[in-house]
Every structure is written in C-alpha cells, then in structure tokens.
Protein backbone atom coordinates (compact mmCIF):
# COMPACT_ATOMS: atom_id res chain seq x y z
CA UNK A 1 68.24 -10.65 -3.35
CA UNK A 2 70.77 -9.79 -0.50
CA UNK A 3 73.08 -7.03 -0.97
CA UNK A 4 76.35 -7.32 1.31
CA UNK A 5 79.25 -5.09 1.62
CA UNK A 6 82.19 -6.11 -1.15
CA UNK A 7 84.50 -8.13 0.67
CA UNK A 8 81.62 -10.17 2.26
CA UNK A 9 79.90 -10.08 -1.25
CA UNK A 10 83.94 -11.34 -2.63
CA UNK A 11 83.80 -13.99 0.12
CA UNK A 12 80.78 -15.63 -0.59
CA UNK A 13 81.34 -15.78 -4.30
CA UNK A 14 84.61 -17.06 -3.86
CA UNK A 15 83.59 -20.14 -1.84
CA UNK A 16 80.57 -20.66 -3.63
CA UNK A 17 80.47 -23.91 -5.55
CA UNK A 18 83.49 -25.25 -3.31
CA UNK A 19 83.48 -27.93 -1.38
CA UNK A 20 86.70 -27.66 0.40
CA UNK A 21 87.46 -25.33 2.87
CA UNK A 22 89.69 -22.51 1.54
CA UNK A 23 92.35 -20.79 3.17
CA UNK A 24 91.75 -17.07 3.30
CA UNK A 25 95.55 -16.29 2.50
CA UNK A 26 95.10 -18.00 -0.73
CA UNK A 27 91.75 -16.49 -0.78
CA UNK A 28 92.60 -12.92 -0.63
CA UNK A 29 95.39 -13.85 -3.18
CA UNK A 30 92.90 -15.32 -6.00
CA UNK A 31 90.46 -12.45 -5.66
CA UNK A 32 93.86 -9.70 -5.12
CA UNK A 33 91.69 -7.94 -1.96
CA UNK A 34 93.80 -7.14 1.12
CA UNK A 35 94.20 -10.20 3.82
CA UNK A 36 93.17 -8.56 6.61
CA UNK A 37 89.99 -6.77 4.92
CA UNK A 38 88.86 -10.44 3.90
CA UNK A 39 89.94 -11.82 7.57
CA UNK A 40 87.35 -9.42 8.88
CA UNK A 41 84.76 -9.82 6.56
CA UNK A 42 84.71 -13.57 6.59
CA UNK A 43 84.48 -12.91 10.71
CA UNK A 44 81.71 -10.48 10.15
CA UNK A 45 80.20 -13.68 7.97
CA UNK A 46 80.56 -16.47 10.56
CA UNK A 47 79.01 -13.80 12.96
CA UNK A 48 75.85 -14.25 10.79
CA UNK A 49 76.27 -17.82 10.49
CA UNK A 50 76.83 -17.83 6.30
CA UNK A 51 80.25 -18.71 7.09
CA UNK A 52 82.65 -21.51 9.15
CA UNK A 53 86.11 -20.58 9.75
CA UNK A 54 88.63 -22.99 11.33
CA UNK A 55 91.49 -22.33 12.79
CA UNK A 56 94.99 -24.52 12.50
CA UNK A 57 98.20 -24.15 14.85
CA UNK A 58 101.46 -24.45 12.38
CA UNK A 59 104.85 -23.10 12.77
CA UNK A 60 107.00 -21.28 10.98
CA UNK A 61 110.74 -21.95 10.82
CA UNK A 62 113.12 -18.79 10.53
CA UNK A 63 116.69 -19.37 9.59
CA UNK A 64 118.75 -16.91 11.87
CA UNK A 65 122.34 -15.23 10.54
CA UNK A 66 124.02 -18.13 12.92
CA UNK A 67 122.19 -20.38 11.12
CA UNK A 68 123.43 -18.86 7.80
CA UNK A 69 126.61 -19.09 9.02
CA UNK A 70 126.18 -22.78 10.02
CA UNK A 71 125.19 -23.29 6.81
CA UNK A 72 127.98 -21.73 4.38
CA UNK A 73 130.90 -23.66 7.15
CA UNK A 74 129.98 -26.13 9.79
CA UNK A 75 128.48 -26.54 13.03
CA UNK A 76 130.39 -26.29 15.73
CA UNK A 77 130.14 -30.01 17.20
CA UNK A 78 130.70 -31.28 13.53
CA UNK A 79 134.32 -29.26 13.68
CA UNK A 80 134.98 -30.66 16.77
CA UNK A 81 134.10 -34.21 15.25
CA UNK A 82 135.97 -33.38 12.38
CA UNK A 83 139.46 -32.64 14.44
CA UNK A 84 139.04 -35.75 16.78
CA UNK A 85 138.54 -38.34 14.05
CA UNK A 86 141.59 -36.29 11.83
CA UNK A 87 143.86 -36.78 15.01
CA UNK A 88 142.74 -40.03 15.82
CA UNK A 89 143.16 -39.49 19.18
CA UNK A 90 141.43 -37.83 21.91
CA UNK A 91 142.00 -34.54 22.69
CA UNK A 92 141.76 -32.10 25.40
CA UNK A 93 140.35 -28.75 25.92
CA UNK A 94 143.26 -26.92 25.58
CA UNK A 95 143.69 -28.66 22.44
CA UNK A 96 140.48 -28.00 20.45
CA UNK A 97 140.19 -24.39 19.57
CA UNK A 98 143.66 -24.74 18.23
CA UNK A 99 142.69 -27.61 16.10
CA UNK A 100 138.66 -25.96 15.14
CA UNK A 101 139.27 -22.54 14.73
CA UNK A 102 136.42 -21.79 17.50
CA UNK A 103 136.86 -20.04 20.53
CA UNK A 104 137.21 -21.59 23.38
CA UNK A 105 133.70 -20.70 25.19
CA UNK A 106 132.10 -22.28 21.79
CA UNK A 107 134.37 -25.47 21.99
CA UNK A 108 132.88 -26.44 25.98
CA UNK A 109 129.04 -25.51 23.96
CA UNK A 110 129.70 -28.08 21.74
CA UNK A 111 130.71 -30.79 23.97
CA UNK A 112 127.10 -31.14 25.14
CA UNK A 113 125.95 -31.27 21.36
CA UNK A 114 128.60 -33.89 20.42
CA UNK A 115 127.87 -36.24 23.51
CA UNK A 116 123.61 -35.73 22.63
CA UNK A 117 124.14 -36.57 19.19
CA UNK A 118 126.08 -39.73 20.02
CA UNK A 119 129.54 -38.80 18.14
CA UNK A 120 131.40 -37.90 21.16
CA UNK A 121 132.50 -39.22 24.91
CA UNK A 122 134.28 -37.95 27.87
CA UNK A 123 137.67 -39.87 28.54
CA UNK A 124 138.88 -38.51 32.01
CA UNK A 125 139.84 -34.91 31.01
CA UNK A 126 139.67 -34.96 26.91
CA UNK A 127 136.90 -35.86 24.61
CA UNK A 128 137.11 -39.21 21.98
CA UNK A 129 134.91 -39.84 19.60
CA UNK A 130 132.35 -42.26 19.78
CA UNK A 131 131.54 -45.58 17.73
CA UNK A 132 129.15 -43.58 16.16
CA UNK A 133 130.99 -41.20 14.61
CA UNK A 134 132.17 -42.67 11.57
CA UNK A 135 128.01 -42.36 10.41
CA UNK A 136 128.14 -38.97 11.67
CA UNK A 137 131.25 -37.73 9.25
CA UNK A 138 129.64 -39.99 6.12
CA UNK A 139 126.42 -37.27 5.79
CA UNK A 140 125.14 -34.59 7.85
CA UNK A 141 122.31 -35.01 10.21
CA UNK A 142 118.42 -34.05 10.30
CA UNK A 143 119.46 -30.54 12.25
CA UNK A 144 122.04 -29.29 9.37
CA UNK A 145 119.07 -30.84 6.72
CA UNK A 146 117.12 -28.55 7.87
CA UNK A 147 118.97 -25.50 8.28
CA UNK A 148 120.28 -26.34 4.41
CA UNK A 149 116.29 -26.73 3.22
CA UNK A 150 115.60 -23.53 4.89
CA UNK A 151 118.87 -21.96 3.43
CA UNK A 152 117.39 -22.51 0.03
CA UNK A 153 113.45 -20.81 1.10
CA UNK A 154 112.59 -17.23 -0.29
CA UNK A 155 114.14 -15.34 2.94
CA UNK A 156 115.20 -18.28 4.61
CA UNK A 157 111.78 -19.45 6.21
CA UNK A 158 109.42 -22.15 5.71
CA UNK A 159 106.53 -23.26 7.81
CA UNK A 160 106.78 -26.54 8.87
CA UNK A 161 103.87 -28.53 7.76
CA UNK A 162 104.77 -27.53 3.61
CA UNK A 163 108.50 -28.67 4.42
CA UNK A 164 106.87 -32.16 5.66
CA UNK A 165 105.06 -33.03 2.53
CA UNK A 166 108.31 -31.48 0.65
CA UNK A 167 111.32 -33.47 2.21
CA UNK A 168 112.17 -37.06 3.80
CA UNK A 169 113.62 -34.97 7.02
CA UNK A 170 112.40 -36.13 10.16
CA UNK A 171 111.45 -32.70 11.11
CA UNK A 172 110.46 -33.48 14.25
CA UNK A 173 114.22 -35.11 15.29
CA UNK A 174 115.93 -31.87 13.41
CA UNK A 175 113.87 -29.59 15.76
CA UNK A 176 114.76 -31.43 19.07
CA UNK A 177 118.17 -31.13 18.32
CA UNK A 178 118.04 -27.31 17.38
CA UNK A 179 115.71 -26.46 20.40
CA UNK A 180 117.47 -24.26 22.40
CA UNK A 181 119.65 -23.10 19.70
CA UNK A 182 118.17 -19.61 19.17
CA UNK A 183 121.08 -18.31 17.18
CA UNK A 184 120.54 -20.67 14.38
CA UNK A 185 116.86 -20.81 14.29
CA UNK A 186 113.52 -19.12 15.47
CA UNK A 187 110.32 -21.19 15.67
CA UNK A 188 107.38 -18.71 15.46
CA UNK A 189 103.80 -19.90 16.46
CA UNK A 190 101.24 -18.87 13.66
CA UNK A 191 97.47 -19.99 12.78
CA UNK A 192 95.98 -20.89 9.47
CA UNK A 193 92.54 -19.77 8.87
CA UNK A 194 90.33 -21.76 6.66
CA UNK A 195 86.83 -20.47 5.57
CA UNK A 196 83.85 -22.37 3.79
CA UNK A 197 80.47 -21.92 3.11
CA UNK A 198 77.38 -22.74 5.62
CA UNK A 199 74.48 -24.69 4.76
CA UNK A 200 72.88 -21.15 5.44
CA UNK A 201 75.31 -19.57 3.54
CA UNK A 202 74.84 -21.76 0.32
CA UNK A 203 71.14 -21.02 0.20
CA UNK A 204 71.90 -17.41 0.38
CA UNK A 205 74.13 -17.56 -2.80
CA UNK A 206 71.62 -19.75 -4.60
CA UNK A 207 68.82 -17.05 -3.16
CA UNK A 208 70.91 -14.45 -4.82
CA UNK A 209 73.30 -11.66 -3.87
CA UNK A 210 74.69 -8.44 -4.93
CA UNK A 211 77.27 -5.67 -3.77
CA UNK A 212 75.95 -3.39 -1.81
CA UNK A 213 77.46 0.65 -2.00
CA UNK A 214 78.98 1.21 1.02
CA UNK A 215 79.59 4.48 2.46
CA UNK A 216 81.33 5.94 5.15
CA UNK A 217 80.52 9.66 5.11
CA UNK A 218 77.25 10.94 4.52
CA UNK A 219 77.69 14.07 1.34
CA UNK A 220 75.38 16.41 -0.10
CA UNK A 221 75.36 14.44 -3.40
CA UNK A 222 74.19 11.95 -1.52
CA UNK A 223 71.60 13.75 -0.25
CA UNK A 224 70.78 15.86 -3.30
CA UNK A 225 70.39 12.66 -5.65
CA UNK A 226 69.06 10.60 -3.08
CA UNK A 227 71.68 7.49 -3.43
CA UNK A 228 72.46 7.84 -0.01
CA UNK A 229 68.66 5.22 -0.28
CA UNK A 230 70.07 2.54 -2.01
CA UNK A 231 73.36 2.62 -0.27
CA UNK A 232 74.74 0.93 3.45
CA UNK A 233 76.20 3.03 6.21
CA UNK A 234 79.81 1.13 6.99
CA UNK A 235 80.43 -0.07 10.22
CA UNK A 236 83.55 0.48 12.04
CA UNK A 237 84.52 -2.54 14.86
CA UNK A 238 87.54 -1.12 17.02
CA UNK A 239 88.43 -4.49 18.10
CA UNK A 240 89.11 -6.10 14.22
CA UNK A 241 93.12 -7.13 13.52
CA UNK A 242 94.64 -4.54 10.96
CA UNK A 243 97.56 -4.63 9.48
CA UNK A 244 99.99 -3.48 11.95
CA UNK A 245 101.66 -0.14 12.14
CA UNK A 246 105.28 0.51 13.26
CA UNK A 247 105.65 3.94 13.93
CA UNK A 248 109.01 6.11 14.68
CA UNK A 249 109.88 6.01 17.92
CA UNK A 250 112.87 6.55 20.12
CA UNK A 251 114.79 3.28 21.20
CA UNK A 252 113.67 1.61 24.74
CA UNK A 253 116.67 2.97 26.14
CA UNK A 254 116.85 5.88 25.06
CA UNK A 255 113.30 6.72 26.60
CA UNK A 256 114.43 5.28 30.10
CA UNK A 257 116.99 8.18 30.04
CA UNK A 258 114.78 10.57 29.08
CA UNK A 259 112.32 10.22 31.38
CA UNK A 260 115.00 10.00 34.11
CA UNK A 261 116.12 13.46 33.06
CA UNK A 262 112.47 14.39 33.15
CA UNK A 263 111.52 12.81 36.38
CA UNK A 264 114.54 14.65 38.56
CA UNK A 265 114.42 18.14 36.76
CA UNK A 266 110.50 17.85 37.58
CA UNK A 267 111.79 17.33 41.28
CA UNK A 268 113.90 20.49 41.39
CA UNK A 269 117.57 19.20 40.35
CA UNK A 270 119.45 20.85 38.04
CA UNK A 271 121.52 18.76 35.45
CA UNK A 272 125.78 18.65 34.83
CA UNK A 273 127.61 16.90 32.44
CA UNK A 274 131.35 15.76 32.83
CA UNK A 275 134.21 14.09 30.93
CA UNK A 276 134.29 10.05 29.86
CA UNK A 277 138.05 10.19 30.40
CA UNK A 278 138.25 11.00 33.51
CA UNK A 279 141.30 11.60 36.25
CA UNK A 280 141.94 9.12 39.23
CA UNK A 281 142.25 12.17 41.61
CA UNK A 282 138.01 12.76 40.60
CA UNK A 283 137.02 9.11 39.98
CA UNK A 284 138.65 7.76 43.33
CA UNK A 285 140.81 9.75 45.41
CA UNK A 286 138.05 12.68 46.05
CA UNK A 287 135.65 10.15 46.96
CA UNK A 288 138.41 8.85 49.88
CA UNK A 289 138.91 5.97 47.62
CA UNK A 290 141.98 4.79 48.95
CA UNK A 291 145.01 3.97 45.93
CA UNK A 292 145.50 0.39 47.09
CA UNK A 293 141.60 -0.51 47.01
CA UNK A 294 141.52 -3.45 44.98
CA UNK A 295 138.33 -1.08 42.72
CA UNK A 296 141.51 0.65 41.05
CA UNK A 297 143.12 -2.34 39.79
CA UNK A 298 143.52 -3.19 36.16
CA UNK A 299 141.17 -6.54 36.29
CA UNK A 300 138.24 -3.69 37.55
CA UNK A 301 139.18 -0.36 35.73
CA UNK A 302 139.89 0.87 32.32
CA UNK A 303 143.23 2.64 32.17
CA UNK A 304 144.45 4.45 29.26
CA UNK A 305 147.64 4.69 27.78
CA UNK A 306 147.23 7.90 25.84
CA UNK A 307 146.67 10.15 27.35
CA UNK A 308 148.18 8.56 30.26
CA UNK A 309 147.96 11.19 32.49
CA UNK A 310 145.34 14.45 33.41
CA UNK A 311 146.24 17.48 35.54
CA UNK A 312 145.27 17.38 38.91
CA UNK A 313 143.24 20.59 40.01
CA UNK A 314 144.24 23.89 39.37
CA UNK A 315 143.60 24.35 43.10
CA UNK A 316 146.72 23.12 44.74
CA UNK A 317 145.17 23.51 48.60
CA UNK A 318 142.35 21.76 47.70
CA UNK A 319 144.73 18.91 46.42
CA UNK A 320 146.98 18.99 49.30
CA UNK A 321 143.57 18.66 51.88
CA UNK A 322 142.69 15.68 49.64
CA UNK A 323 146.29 14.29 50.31
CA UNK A 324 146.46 14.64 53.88
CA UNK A 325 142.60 13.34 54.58
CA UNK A 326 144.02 9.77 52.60
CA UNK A 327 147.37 10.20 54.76
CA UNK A 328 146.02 10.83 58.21
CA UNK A 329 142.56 11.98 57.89
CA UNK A 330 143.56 15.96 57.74
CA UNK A 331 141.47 17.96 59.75
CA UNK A 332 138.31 16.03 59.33
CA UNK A 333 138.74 14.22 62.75
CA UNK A 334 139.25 10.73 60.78
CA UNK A 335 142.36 9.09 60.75
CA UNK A 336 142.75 8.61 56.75
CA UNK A 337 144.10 5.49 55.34
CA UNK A 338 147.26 6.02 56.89
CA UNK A 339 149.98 5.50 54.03
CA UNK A 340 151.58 7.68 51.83
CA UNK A 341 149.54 10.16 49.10
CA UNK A 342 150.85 9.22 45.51
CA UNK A 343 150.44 12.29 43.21
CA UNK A 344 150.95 10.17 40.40
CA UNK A 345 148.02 7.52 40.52
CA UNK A 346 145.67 10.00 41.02
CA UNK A 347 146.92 11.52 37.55
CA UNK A 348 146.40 8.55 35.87
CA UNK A 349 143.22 7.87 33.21
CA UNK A 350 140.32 6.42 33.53
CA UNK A 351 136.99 5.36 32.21
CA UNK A 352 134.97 6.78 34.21
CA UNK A 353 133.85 3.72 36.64
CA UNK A 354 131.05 5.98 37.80
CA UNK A 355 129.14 9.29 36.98
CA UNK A 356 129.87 10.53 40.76
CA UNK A 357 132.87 12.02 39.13
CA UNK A 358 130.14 14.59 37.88
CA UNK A 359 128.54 15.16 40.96
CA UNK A 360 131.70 15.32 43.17
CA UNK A 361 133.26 17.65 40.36
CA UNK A 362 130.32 19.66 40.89
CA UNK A 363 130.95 19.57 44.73
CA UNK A 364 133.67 21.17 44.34
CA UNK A 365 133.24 23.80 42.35
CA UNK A 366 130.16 25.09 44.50
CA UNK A 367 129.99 23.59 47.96
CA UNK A 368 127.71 25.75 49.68
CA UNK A 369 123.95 24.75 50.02
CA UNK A 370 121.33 24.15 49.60
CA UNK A 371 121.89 22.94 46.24
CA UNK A 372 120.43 20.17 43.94
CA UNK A 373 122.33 18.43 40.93
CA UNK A 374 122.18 15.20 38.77
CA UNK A 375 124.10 13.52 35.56
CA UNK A 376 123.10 10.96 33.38
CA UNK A 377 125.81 9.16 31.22
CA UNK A 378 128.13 6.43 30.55
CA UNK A 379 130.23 4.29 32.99
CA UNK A 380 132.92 1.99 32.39
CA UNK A 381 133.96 -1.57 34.59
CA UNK A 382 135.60 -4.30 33.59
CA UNK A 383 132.36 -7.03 34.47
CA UNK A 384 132.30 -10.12 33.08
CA UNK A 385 129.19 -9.99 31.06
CA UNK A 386 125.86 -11.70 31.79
CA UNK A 387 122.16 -11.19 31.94
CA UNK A 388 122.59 -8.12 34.68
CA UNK A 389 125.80 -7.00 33.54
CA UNK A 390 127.41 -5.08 30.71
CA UNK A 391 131.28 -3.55 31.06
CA UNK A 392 129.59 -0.49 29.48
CA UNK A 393 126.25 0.82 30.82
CA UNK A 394 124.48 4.32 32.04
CA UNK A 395 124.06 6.02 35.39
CA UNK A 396 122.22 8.21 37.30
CA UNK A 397 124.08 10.30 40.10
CA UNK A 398 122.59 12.92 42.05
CA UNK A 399 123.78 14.74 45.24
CA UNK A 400 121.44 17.44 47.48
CA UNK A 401 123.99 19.51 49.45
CA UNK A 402 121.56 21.14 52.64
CA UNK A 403 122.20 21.44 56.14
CA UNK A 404 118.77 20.21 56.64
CA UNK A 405 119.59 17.11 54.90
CA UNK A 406 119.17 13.85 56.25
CA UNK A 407 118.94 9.99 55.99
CA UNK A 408 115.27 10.07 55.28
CA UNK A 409 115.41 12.95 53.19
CA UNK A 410 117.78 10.45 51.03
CA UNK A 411 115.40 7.61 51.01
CA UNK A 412 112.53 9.76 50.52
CA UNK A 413 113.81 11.03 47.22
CA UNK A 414 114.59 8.20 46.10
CA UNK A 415 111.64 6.14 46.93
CA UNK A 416 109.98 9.23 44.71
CA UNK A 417 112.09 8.46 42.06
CA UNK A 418 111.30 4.83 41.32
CA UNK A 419 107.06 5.56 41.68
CA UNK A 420 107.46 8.41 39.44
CA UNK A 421 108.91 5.64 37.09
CA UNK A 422 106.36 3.26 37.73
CA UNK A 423 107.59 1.09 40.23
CA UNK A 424 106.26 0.10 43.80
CA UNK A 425 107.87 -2.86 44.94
CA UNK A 426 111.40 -2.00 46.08
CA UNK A 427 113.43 -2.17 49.10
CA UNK A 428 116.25 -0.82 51.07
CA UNK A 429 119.25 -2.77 52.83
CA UNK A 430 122.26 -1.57 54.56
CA UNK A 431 125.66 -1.47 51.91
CA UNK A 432 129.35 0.04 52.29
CA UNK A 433 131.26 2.13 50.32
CA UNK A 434 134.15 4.14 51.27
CA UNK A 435 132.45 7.50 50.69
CA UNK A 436 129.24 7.61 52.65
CA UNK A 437 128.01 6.57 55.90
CA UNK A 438 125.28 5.65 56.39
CA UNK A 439 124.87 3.85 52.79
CA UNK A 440 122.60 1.46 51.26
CA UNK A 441 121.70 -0.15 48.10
CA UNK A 442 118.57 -0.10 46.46
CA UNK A 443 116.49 -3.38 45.13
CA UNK A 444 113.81 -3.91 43.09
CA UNK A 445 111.58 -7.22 42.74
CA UNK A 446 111.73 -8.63 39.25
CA UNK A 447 108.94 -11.34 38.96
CA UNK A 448 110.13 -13.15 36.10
CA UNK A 449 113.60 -14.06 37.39
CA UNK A 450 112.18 -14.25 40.97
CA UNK A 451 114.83 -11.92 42.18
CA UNK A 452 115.52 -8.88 43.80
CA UNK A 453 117.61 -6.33 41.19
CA UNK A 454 120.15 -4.15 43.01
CA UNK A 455 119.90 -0.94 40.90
CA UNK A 456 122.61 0.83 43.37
CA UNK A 457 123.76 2.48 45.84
CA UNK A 458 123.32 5.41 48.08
CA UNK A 459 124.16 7.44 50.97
CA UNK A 460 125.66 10.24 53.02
CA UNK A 461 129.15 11.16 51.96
CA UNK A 462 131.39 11.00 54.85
CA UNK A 463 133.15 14.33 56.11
CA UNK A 464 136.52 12.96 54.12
CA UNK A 465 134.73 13.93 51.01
CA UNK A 466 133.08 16.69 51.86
CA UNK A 467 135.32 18.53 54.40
CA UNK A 468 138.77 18.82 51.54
CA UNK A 469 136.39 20.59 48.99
CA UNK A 470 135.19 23.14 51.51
CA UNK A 471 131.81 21.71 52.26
CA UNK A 472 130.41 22.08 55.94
CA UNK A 473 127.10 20.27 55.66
CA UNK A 474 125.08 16.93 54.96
CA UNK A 475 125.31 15.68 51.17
CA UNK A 476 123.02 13.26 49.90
CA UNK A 477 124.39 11.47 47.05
CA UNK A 478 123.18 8.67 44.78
CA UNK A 479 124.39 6.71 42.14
CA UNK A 480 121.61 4.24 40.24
CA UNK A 481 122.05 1.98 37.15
CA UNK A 482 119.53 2.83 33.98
CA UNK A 483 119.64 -0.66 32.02
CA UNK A 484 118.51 -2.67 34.46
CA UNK A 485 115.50 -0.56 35.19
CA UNK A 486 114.65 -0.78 31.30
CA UNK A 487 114.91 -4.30 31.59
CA UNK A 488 112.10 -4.16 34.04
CA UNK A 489 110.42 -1.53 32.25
CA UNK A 490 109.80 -3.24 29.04
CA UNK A 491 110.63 -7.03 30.36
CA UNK A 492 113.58 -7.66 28.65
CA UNK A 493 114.92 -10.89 30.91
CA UNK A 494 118.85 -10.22 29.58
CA UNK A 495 120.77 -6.82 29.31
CA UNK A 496 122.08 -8.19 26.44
CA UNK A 497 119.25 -8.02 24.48
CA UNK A 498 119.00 -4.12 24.86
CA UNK A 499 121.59 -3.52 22.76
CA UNK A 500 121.43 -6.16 19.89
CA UNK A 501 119.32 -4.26 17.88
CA UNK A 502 116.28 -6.71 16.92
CA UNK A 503 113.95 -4.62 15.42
CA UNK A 504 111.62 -7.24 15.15
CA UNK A 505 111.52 -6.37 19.11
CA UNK A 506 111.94 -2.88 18.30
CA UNK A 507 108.70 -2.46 16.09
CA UNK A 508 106.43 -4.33 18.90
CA UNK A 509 107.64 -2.18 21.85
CA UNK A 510 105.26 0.08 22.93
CA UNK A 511 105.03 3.36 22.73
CA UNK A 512 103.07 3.70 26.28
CA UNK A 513 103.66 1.36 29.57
C-alpha cells in the first residue's frame, strides 16, 4: 500500500473511478480543500506521472462602472442615434450635445462607433443616419447584450466560454465592437486546469493507498513515542503558486517622493517648505520673469480671486532692486526688460506654477554660501491633460549657492540624482528660461513609448535673480517633475493612471524595483 501526503491522497481518490477529466476548481470545491493546496499537489502528482493535467486558455469578461452606467442609460452612439432619427434630420456637432446630454468630447467618440456599427454617415459637416438605423433603434445590439448578460452575473463577470453555451449572443461580434472600450469592459486572460488519472495512476489506486502523517517540525513526542517512524517529513517547493498576499504599502507615488527626499538629504541638502498660494512678486517677478510674458496669463496660470492679493516683502529695498532690475536691469549690468515695474501684478495670487518659489524664497532669506536646499511639493498649470501631463502634479527644486559652483557641478548632481533613482539612460540638451543662463532640460529614454521624457529644467540663475536679493555668487538651481519619473519607475504608460486609484494595480505593485 502507498501512503501519500493528504491532498495527493484527496486527489487521487477524487478522480478515481472517473473517466472525465475534472477541473481542479470544482475539485477542490467537492472535497472543500484549498485550490491552491490541490493545484500543487496534483503538480507534485503529474511530476510522478499518476496524474495528467491540461491546461485551457478562456477569458473572463469584467463589467467596468462605465459599463454599469451603459447599462442603467444608453450608450453613447445609441443617444446620438436616438436624437438624429427624433429630428429627422441631420445634425451638426454643435448640435448634438445639446440634443444627447453628452459632452461634447464624448459626442466626436461616438461618431466613430455610429459610422462602425452602420447607423450613422457623414453628410459634409453633420452626421445623418444611415439606412440601417431603423434595425438599430428596433433592439439593441450584440455589444449592449452583452454588457446587460454581464449586468445580471454575481459581481458583474462571466467567463466567456459558460456565457456561450448560456446565450444566442454572438459573443465573438459583441467583443469586436467593445474592443478598445476599456471603460465599459475588461477582458482578463485566465487558464482552466483539468486533472485525471494516469494509466499509472489507476493501478496505484487499485494497488491501494492511504494518508500518510505529514510533518513539518520534528518534536520530542515525536521522538519519545517514536511516530516520527511511521510519519513523512513535508517538503517545501519555493517556486509553487500560493494564494497571493497584498500587503500595506505606501502608494507608488507616494514612494517616488520619498525616496526623492531621501536621495538629496543623503547628498547633503537640507529641505524647505513654502506656501501653495503663492505671490506673483515670488512665483515670477524674482525669477526676472517679466509681467507681460505670456507664462502669467490666465490660459497658463491659476489666479485667485480671494485672496486676490499678498503683501509684497517686508523688505522694501529688496523690492525696489527687484523693480529696477525688470525696468532697466538695476545695477546688475543687464539692461532689464525695459518697461515699467507694476507693483500690483506682482501682488496678485497664484498657484504656485513652480516649487522655485521655495528655493528663491529661500535665496533670499540667506544668500550667502555655500549653502544647499531642496522642496518637494505641488505645482499648479493650466495643461491640457494627456498621457505626460496633469494641470496638478509634484516638483523637485533644488538650488546650491557656492562660489565654487559651476556648470558641471550642476550636471554632475544631477546626473547623481537620476542613478541614485535607478536610471542610466538620460541626456542633456540646451533649453531657455528667463532665469538662468546657461540652462538645459533634462530627458530620459522611455522604451515603451519610444520617446525621450523631458523631466525639466535646469541651470545657472542669471545675476538678475541673484544680484536684487543680495547674492554675489554662482547658484545652481533645478526644478524636476516627480510623476513622470514614477511613470517610468513602475511603467505606468499614462499619468493618468497614477491617480485613478485601481487597486487592482495597487495590490500587484511591488514593493521592491
């Protein structure tokens, strides 16, 4: 008789006297022993050859909260159908989100949709519905089928070989049209794993077998009674699934500013906070940002209206040196911007646009070298939003005041930066901005996109910053984005995504790069 450990002993019972193969989620099920304990034993089986396991691709359909959505009103092409064949007319662009009740940017998605499925044409500048349309408003088609079956599943999935033998949908049509269509439904990739007695494995149930005691730690009962004989020592394989284990842990981002903190306090640079709302006069006009640059401008800046105005420094020569540097360059040997200083703009509120408000604040208030400083915290533009840009994201500024300092220095501490954060493959090129000179802007290679990231820009600020708030020698400054080096860092393809809390995502990230 052959003793085997219990879930092998469970397995081999349970597909005894079958003739089918069995899968081992239904398996595990009928004899209530975990799934992934019986996964491993019935591997630990086929090793020895008493067992066949067979492995089928399937896929499971998720219904998504747009799909939900879809579900309890209408998709958006079928609104737009809806409102041509109600005005029976064609309509224009301008027309539809009036006559839908969907935004505009979700009326020119749909477009596409109606003209695939047939119900809609371009005519010159409006859209008329086609001959098919009529069928299309009489019953819904094999996409909203679908997304209604799965509506009505235990948590809104299905896998997609149980909903064939279930429904008359042509699946495969209702998936064509959804592909694509991520915010109504997810198609996940899974296996099914069938297992079923060997010829071997038949004649060593009809030989006999028993359970055999397992143990995992050898006791002095054991010992003393001498069962430790009649039982088996349990093996451990590292590389067996398990059920998986989501830990607490920090969010992605979250880390990516923590080990930026890390990384530049390690490297000597002590760390200063300053205000969200900040004043022009720190956000612009101490960084010789001149008042007409188009930067300041309401389609590029957040302005508030209360308050609508900050103090300018208590420090009314430094103020006036600022004044006369944009007027005429003051005694910094530039000419300036040559118009007239407007005390009021540079009272005016801002979101910050940048965190070199911080490190220009902290100029101020201590100019003399050598000196290192950094700040880490939120900036504010007005960007239209895409997979590399968010109107709210973080930076990193930094400035080394030292009369030693130079132009390699700069690109030396940087370059430091980005290895100590696990990067290699970045670059340098040449930039403007209207408070250093030199300046560049820093890239790094993203392979996925086949791009180069800019992640910022650097430099040497000019003597018109420097020279109004009593500083004599070379300042390195800095200012880097954070999100788009945690895209690279855990290859996240769209900024987006960051920030749209999937904790499906969440749970796989891990812990260690």
């Amino acid at each position: 008789m052959q003793r085997f450990p219990r879930e092998q002993y469970l397995i081999l019972r349970g597909l005894s006297g079958v003739d089918a193969a069995i899968e081992i989620a239904a398996l595990a099920e009928k004899l209530g022993v975990d799934q992934a304990l019986l996964a491993a034993g019935s591997q630990l089986l086929a090793d020895q050859g008493l067992v066949a396991i067979e492995e089928i691709p399937r896929q499971e359909l998720v219904l998504k909260e747009g799909g939900r959505a879809a579900v309890a009103g209408k998709l958006p092409e079928r609104r737009v159908l809806e409102a041509l064949a109600q005005a029976g007319r064609a309509l224009t662009m301008q027309e539809l989100p009036a006559l839908t009740g969907l935004p505009a940017k979700d009326v020119g998605a749909s477009l596409r949709l109606l003209t695939a499925k047939g119900w809609g044409a371009k005519d010159g500048g409006a859209i008329r519905a086609s001959d098919g349309a009529q069928a299309a408003l009489a019953s819904p088609g094999p996409d909203e089928r679908l997304l209604a079956l799965l509506a009505a599943c235990p948590e809104g999935r299905a896998f997609e070989d149980e909903l064939a033998g279930q429904s008359t949908i042509d699946l495969g049509a209702a998936l064509e049209l959804l592909k694509g269509r991520r915010e109504l439904i997810e198609v996940r990739p899974k296996r099914r794993r069938l297992a079923r007695l060997t010829q071997a494995g038949g004649a060593a149930v009809a030989g006999g077998i028993a359970e055999a005691r397992e143990i995992s730690q050898l006791t002095y009962d054991l010992i003393a009674t001498g069962e430790w004989r009649e039982a088996t020592f349990k093996s451990y394989d590292v590389n067996l699934g398990v059920a998986p284990v989501h830990p607490g842990k920090r969010h992605p981002m979250q880390r990516v500013i923590g080990q930026t903190r890390r990384v530049f306090l390690e490297m000597g640079f002590a760390e200063i906070k300053s205000p969200t709302v900040e004043s022009a006069f720190w956000n612009f006009d101490a960084l010789f940002q001149p008042q007409d640059h188009p930067a300041r401008e309401m389609q590029d800046t957040f302005y508030l209206a209360n308050p609508a105005s900050a103090p300018l420094p208590a420090d009314e020569a430094l103020v006036e040196r600022v004044a006369r540097t944009h007027e005429d360059g003051g005694d910094t040997g530039s000419c300036g911007w040559q118009y007239t200083w407007d005390a009021k703009r540079a009272r005016e509120t801002v979101l910050r646009t940048h965190t070199t408000a911080a490190t220009v604040r902290a100029l101020a208030e201590d100019p003399h070298g050598p000196r290192k400083v950094f700040c880490v915290g939120r900036v504010f533009r007005r960007e239209a939003i895409d997979y590399k840009h968010l109107p709210v994201f973080h930076q990193v500024d930094g400035i080394i005041i030292d009369e030693q300092a130079s132009f390699a220095h700069l690109l030396g501490t940087l370059a430091a930066f980005y290895r100590k954060m696990g990067f290699e493959r970045f670059e340098f090129r040449p930039a403007f901005f209207p408070y250093t000179e030199p300046s560049v802007e820093v890239f790094i290679w993203l392979e996925e996109k086949k791009d180069w990231f800019e992640m910022g820009g650097a430099g040497i600020f000019r003597p018109e910053v420097t020279r109004p708030l009593g500083c004599t020698v070379p300042v390195l400054a800095w200012g880097l984005g954070l999100e788009r080096l945690a895209m690279l860092r855990y290859d996240v393809l769209d900024m987006r995504a960051l920030y749209l809390a999937d904790l499906e995502w969440l749970k796989e990230v891990p812990l260690c790069r």
